[in-house]
N, C-alpha and C. Protein backbone atom coordinates (compact mmCIF):
# COMPACT_ATOMS: atom_id res chain seq x y z
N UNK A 1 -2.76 4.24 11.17
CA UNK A 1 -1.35 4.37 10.92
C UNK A 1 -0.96 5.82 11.17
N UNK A 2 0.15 5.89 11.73
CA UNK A 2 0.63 7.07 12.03
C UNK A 2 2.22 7.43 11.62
N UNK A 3 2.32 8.33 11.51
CA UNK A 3 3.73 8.82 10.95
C UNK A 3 4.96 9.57 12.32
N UNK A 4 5.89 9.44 12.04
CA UNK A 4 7.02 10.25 12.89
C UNK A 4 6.39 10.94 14.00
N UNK A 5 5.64 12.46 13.49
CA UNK A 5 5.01 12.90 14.18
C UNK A 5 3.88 12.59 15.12
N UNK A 6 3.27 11.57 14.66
CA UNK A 6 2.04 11.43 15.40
C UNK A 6 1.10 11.50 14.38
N UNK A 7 1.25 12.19 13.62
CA UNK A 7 -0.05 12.51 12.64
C UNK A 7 -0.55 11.26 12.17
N UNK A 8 -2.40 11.10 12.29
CA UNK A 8 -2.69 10.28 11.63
C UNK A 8 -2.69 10.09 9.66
N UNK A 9 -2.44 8.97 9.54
CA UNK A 9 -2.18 9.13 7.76
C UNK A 9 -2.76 8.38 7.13
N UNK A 10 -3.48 7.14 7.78
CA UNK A 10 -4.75 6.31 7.26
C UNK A 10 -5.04 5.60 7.95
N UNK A 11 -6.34 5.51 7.88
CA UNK A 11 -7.38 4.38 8.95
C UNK A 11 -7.84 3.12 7.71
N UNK A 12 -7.46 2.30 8.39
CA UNK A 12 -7.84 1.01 7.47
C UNK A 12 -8.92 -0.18 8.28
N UNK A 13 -9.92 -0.17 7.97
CA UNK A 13 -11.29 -0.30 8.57
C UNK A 13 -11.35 -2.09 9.08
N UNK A 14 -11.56 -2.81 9.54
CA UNK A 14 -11.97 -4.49 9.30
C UNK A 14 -13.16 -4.81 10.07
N UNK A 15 -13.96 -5.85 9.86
CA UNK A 15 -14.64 -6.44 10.88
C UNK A 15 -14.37 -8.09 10.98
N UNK A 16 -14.14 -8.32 11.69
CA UNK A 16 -14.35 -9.63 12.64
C UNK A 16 -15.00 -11.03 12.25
N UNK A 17 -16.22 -10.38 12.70
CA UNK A 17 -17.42 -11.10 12.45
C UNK A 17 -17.83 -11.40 11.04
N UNK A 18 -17.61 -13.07 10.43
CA UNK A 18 -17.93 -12.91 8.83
C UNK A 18 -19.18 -12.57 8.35
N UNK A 19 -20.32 -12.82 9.16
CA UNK A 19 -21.87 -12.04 8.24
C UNK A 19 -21.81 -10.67 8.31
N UNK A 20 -21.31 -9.94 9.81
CA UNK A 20 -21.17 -8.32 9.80
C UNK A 20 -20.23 -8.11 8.35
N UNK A 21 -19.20 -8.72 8.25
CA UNK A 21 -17.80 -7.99 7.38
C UNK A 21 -18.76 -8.00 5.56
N UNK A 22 -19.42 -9.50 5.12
CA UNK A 22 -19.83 -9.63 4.41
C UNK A 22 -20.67 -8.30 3.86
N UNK A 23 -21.93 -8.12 5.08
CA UNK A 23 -23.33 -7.23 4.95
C UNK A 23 -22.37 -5.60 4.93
N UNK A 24 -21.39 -5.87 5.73
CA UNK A 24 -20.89 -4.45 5.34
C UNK A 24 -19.44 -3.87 4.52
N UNK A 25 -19.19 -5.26 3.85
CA UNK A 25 -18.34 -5.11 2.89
C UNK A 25 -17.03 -4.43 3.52
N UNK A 26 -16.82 -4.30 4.19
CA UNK A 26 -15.70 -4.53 5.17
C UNK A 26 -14.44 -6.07 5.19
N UNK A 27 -13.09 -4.80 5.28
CA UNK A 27 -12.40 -6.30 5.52
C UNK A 27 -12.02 -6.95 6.18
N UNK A 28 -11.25 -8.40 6.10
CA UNK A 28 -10.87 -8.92 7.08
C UNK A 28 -9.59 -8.24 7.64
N UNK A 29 -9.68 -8.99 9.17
CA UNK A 29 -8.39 -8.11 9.70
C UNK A 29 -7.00 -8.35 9.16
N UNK A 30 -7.08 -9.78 8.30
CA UNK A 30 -5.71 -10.06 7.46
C UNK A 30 -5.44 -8.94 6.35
N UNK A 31 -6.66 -8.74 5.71
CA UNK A 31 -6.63 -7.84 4.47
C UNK A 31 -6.43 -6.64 4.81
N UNK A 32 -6.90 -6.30 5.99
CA UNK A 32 -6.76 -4.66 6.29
C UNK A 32 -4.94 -4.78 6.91
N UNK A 33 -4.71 -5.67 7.93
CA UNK A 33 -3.15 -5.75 7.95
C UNK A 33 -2.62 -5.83 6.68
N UNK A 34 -2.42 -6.38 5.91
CA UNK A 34 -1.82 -6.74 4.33
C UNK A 34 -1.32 -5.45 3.63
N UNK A 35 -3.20 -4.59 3.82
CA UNK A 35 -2.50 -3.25 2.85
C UNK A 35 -2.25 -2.39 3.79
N UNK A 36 -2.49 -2.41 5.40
CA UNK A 36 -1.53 -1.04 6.36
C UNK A 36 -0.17 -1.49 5.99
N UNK A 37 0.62 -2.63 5.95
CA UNK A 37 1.87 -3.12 5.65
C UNK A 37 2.28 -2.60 4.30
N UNK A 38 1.81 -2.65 3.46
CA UNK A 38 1.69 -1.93 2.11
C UNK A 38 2.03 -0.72 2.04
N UNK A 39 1.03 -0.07 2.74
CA UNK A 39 0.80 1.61 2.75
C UNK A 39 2.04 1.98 3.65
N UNK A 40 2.46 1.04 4.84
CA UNK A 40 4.00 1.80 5.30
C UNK A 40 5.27 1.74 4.66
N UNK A 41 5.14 0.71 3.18
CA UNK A 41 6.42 0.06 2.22
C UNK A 41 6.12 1.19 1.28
N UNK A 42 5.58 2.13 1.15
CA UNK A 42 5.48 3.15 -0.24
C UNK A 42 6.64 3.99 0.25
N UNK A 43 6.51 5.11 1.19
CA UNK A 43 8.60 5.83 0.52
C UNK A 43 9.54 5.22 0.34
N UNK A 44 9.61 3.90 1.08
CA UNK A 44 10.62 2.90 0.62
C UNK A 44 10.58 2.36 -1.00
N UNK A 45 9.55 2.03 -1.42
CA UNK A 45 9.24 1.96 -2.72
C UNK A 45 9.49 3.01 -3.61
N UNK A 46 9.12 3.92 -3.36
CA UNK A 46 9.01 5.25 -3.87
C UNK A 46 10.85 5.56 -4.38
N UNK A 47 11.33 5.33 -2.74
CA UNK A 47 12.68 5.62 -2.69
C UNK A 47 13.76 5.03 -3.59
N UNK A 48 13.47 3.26 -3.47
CA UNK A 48 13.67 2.73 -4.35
C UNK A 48 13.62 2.65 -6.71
N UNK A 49 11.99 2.77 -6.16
CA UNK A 49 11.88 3.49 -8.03
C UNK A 49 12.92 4.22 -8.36
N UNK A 50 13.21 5.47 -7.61
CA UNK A 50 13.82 6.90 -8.42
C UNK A 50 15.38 6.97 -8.21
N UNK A 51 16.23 5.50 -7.35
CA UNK A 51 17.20 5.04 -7.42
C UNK A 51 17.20 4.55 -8.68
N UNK A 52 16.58 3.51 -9.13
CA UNK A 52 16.63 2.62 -10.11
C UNK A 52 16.20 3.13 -11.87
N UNK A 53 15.44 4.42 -11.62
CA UNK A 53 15.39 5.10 -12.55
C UNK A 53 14.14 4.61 -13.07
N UNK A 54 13.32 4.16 -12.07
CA UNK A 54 11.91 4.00 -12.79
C UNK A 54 11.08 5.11 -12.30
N UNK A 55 11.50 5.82 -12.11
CA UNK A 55 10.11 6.81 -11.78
C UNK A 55 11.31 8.21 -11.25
N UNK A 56 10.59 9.38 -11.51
CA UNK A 56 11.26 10.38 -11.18
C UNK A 56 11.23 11.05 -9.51
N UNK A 57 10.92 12.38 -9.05
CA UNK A 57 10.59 12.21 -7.68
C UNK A 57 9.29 13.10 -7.72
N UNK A 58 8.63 13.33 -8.97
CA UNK A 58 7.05 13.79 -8.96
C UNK A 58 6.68 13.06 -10.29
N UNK A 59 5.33 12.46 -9.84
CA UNK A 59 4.72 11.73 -11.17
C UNK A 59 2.79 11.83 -10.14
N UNK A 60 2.53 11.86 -12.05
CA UNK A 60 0.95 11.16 -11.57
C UNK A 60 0.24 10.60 -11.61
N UNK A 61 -0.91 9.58 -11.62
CA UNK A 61 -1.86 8.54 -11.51
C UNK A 61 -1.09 7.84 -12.53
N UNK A 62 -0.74 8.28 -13.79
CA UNK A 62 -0.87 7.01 -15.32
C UNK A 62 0.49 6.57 -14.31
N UNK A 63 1.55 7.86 -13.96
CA UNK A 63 2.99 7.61 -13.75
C UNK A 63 2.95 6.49 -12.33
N UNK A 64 1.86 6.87 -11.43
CA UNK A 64 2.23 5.71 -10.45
C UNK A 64 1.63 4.61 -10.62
N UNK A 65 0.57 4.20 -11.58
CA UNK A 65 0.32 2.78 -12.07
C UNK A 65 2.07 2.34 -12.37
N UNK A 66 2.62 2.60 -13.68
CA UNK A 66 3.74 2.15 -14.20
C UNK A 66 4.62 1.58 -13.26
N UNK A 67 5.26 2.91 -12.43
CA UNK A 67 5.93 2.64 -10.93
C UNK A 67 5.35 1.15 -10.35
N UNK A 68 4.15 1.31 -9.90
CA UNK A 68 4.25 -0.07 -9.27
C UNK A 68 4.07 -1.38 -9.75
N UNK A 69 4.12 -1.12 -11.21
CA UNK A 69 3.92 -2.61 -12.52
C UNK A 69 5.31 -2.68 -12.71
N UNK A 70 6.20 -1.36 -12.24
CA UNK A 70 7.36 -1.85 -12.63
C UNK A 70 8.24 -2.60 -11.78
N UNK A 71 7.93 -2.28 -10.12
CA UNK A 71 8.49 -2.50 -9.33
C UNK A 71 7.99 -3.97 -9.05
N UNK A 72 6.56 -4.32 -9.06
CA UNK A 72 6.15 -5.37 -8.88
C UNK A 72 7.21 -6.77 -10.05
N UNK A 73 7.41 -6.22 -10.95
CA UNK A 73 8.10 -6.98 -12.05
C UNK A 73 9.62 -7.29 -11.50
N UNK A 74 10.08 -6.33 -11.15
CA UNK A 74 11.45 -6.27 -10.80
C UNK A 74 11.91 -7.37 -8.99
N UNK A 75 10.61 -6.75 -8.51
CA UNK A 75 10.18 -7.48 -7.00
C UNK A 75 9.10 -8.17 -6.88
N UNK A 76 9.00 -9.63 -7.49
CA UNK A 76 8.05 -10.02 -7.27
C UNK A 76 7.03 -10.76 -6.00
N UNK A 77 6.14 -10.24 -5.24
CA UNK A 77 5.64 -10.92 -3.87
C UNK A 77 5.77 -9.60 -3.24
N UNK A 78 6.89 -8.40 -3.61
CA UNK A 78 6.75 -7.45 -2.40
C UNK A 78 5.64 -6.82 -2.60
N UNK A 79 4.97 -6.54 -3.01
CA UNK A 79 3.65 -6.34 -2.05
C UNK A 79 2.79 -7.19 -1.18
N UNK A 80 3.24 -8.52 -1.09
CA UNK A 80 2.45 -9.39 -0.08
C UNK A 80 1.05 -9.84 -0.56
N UNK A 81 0.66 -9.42 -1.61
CA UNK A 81 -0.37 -9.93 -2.20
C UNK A 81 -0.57 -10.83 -3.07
């Protein structure tokens, strides 16, 4: 995944093959699509929270569990999972 610039911003790994993916704990290419789709819905999410007044525009680990228990509650399915 890449951003505006070009910059890379995460590699999300899969294999194919189910005994390779198994032996190397690797995911499928649905699962690895699922959370790149994910990982490009976070400033939108993000953006969203601190409209709605669930989250401010800096928080950390405890603060972004909450954020996304809250958002998940409010939106349920948008994460696709």
């Amino acid at each position: 995944m890449r951003d505006y610039n070009n910059q890379a911003l995460a590699y999300v790994y899969f294999e194919d093959e189910p005994g390779r993916q198994s032996a190397t704990k690797l995911l499928s290419k649905d699962e690895a699509r699922r959370i790149a789709v994910n990982i490009v819905k976070l400033p939108e999410l993000l953006r969203w929270a601190v409209q709605q007044g669930v989250a401010g525009t800096h928080f950390g680990k405890s603060q972004l569990y909450q954020l996304l228990s809250a958002i998940e509650q409010s939106e349920p399915g948008l994460f696709g999972v």
